[in-house]
Protein backbone atom coordinates (compact mmCIF):
# COMPACT_ATOMS: atom_id res chain seq x y z
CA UNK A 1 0.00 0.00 0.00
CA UNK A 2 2.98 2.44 0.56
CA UNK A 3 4.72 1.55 -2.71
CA UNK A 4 1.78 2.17 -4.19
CA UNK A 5 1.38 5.70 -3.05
CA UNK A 6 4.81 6.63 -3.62
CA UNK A 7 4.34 5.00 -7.09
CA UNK A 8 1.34 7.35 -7.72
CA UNK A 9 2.67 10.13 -6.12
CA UNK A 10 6.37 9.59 -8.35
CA UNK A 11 4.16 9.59 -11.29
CA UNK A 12 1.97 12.35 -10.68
CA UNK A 13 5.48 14.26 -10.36
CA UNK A 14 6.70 12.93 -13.65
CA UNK A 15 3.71 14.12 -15.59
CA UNK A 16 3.65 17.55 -13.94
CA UNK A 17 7.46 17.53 -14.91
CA UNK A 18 7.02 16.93 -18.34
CA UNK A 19 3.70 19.29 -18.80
CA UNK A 20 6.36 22.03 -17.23
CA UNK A 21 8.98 21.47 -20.05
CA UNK A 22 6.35 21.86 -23.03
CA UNK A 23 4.96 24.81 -21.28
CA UNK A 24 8.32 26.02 -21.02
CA UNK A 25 9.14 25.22 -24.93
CA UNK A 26 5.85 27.06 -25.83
CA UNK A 27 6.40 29.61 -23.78
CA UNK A 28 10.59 30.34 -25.81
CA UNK A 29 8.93 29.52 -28.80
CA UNK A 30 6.20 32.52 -28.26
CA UNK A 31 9.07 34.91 -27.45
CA UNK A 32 10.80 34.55 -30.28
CA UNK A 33 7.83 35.32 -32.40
CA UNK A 34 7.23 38.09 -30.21
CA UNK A 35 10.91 39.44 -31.05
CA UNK A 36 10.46 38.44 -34.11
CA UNK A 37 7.30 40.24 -34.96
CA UNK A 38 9.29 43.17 -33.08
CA UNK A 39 12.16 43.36 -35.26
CA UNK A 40 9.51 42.99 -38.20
CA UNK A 41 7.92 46.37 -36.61
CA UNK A 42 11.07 48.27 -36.40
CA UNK A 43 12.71 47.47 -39.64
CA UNK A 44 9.44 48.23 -41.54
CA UNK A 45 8.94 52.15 -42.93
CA UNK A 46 6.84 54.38 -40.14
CA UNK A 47 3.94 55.07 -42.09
CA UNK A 48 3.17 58.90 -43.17
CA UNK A 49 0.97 61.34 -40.51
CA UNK A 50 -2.64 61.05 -40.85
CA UNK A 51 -3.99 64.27 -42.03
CA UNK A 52 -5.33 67.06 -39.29
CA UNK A 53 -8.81 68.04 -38.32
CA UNK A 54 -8.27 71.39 -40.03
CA UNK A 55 -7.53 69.97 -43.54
CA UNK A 56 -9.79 71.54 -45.56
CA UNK A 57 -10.55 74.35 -44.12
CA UNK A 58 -9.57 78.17 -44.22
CA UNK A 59 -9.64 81.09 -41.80
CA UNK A 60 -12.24 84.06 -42.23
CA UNK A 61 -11.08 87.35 -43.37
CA UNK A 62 -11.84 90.20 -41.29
CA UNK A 63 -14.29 92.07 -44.12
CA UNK A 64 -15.91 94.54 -41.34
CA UNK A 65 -15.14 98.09 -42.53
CA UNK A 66 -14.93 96.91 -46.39
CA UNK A 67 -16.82 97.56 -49.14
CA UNK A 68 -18.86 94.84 -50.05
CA UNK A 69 -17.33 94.84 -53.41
CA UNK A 70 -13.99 94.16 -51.84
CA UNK A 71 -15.95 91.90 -48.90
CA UNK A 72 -17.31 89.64 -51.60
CA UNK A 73 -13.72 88.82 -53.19
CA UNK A 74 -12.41 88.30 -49.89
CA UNK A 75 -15.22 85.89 -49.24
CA UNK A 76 -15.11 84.24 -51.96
CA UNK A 77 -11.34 82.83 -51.82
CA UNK A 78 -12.47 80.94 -48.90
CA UNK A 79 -16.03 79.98 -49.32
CA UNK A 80 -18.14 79.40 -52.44
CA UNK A 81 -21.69 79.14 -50.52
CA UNK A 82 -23.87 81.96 -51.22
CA UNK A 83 -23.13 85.45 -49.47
CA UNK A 84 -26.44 86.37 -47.45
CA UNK A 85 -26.96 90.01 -46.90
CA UNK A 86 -29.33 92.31 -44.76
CA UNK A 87 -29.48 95.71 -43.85
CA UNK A 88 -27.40 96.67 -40.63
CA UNK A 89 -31.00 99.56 -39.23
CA UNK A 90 -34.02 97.10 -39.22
CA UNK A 91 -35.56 100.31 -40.86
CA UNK A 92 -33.79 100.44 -43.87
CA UNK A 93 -33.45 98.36 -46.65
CA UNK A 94 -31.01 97.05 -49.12
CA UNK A 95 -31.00 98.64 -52.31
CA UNK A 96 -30.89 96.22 -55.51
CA UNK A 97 -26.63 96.60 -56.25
CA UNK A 98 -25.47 96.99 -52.51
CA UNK A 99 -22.00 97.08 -53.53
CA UNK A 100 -20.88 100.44 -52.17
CA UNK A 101 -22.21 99.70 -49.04
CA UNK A 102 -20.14 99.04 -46.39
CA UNK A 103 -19.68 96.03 -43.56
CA UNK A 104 -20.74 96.29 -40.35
CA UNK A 105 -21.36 92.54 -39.04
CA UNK A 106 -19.92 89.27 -40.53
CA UNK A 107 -20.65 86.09 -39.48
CA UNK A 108 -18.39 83.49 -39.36
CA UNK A 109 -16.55 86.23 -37.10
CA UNK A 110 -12.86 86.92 -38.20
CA UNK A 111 -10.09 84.32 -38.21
CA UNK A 112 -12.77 81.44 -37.74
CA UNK A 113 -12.63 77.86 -39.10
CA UNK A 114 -14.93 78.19 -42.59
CA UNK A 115 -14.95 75.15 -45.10
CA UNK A 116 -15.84 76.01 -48.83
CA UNK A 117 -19.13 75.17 -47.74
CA UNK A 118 -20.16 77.82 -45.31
CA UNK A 119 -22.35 80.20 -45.35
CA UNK A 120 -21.26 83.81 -44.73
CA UNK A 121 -23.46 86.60 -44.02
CA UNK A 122 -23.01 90.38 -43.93
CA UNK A 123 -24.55 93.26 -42.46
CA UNK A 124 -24.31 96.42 -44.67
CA UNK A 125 -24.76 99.97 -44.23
CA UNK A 126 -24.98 102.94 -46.54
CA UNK A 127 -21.84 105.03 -47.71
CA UNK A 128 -21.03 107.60 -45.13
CA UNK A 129 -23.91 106.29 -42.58
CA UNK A 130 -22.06 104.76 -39.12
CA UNK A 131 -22.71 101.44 -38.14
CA UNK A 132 -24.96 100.71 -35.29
CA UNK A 133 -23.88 99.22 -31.99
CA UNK A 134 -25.65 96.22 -32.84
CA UNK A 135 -27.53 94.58 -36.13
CA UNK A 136 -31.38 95.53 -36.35
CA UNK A 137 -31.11 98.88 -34.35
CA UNK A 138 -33.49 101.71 -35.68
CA UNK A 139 -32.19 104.43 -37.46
CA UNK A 140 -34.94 106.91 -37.08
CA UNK A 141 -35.95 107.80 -33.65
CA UNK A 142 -39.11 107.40 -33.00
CA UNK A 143 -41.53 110.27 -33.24
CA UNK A 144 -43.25 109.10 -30.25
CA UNK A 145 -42.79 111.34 -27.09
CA UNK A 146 -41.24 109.28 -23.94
CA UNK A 147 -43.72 109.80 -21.44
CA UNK A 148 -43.01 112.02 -18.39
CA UNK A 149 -41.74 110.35 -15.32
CA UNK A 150 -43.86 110.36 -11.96
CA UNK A 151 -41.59 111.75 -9.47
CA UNK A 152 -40.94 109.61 -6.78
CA UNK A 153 -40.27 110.78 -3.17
CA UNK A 154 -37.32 109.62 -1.76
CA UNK A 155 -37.35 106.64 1.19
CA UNK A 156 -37.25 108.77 4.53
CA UNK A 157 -38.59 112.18 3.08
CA UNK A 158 -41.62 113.54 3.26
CA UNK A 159 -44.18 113.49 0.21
CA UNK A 160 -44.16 116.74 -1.52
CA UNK A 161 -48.45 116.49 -3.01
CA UNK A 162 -48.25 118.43 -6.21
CA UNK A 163 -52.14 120.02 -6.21
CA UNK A 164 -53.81 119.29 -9.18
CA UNK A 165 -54.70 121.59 -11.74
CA UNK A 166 -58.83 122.53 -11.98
CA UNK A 167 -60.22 124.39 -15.12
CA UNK A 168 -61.97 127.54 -14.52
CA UNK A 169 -65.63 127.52 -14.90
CA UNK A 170 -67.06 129.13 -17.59
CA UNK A 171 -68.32 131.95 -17.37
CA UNK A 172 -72.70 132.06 -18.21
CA UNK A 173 -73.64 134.46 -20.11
CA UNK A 174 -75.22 137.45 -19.14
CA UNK A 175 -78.84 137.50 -20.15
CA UNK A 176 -81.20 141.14 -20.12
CA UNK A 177 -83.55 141.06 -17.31
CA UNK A 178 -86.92 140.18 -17.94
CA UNK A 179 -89.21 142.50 -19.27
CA UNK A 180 -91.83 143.96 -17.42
CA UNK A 181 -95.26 141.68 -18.59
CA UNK A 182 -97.26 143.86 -16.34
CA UNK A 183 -99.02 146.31 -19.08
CA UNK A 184 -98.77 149.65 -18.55
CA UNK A 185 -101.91 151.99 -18.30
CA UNK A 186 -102.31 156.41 -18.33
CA UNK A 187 -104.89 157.32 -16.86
CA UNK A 188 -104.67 160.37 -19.27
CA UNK A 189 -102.29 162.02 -21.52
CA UNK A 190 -101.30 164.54 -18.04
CA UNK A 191 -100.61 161.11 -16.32
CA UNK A 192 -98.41 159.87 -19.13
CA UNK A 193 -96.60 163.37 -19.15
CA UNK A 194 -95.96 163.12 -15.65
CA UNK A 195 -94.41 159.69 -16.22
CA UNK A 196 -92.37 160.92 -19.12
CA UNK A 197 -93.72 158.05 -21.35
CA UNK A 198 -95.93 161.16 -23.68
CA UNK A 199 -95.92 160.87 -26.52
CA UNK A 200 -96.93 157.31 -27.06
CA UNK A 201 -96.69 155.55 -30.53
CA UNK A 202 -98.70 152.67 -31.64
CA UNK A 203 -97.36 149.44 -29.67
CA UNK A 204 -95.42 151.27 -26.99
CA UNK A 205 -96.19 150.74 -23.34
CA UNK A 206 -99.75 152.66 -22.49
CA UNK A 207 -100.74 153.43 -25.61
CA UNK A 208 -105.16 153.12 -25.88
CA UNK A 209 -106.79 154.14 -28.65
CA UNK A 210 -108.85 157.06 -26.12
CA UNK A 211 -105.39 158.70 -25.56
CA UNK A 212 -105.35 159.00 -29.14
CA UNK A 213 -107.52 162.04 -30.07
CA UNK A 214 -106.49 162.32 -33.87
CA UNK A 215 -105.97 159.02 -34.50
CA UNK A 216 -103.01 159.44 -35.91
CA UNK A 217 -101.08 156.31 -34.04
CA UNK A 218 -99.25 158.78 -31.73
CA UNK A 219 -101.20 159.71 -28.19
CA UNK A 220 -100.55 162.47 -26.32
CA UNK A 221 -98.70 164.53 -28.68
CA UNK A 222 -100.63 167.43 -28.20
């Protein structure tokens, strides 16, 4: 039973022995592939640089302050997309040949990445107009007047209450006093002379037919 085990344990050793040496073979033969597929790598030609992210492309001009006649050619040797162009005042517009005009606003900005692909636009103003702080500003003021500001009274002071203005009345006009409906009556033509009304016409105050002797319209005439 002991031979046994050191038979089995002898051979146990043997195989592990021999699985070590072809581990060990495969193991040489694998670095010398590796140093040959090393050597392989540094004899053979470095291959060229890839290109850059930036092949391709071109850098904006700086066309703010040009003509767009000059603006345009400038443009164009980077870019052949279409040029799009609006009027720097949002109250004035382009005329049908802008070329005159000058640049206020590009966009791509200046010394930006541009492909011949992109699209460039321009903001123009008219010869000897200035450009506006920024694209779409008014160039007529409004006729509009600004409303008056509502003073405000200071934190801490006291409120100053402006009185308000009141219209005058109007003023009614002035109407004759009422006439005197009462009629008037002489007793006779000494009555009306004492009252200063003689002599009275047809229609006036106190005139009666009996204070008219003659009948001539006028009573006490005589």
């Amino acid at each position: 039973m002991v031979h046994r085990r050191g038979f089995a344990v002898a051979g146990v050793i043997g195989v592990v022995v021999l699985l070590g040496a072809g581990c060990e073979d495969t193991g040489a033969k694998k670095t010398g592939s590796d140093k040959a597929a090393a050597g392989a790598a540094s004899a053979a030609p470095s291959p060229s640089a890839s290109p850059s992210a930036s092949a391709g492309q071109s850098m904006m001009p700086k066309v703010v302050g040009e003509r767009l006649l000059d603006a345009t050619v400038m443009v164009q040797k980077v870019t052949k997309a279409p040029v799009d162009l609006e009027s720097a005042y949002g109250d004035v517009t382009l005329p049908a040949d802008p070329m005159a005009w000058t640049v206020c606003f590009q966009t791509p900005a200046a010394d930006s990445p541009v492909t011949p692909a992109t699209s460039v636009e321009l903001s123009l103003v008219a010869p000897g107009t200035q450009c506006p702080e920024r694209a779409g500003t008014a160039l007529r003021a409004s006729k509009t007047p600004a409303p008056t500001p509502t003073p405000t009274a200071k934190p801490g002071s006291n409120p100053v209450k402006v009185p308000t203005p009141v219209p005058p009345k109007p003023k009614k006009p002035q109407t004759p006093p009422p006439a005197n409906d009462e009629p008037v009556y002489f007793k006779n033509c000494d009555a009306a002379k004492a009252a200063g009304k003689a002599p009275i016409r047809r229609g006036q105050p106190g005139y009666r037919d009996a204070l008219d002797r003659d009948k001539d319209g006028i009573a006490c005439d005589k």
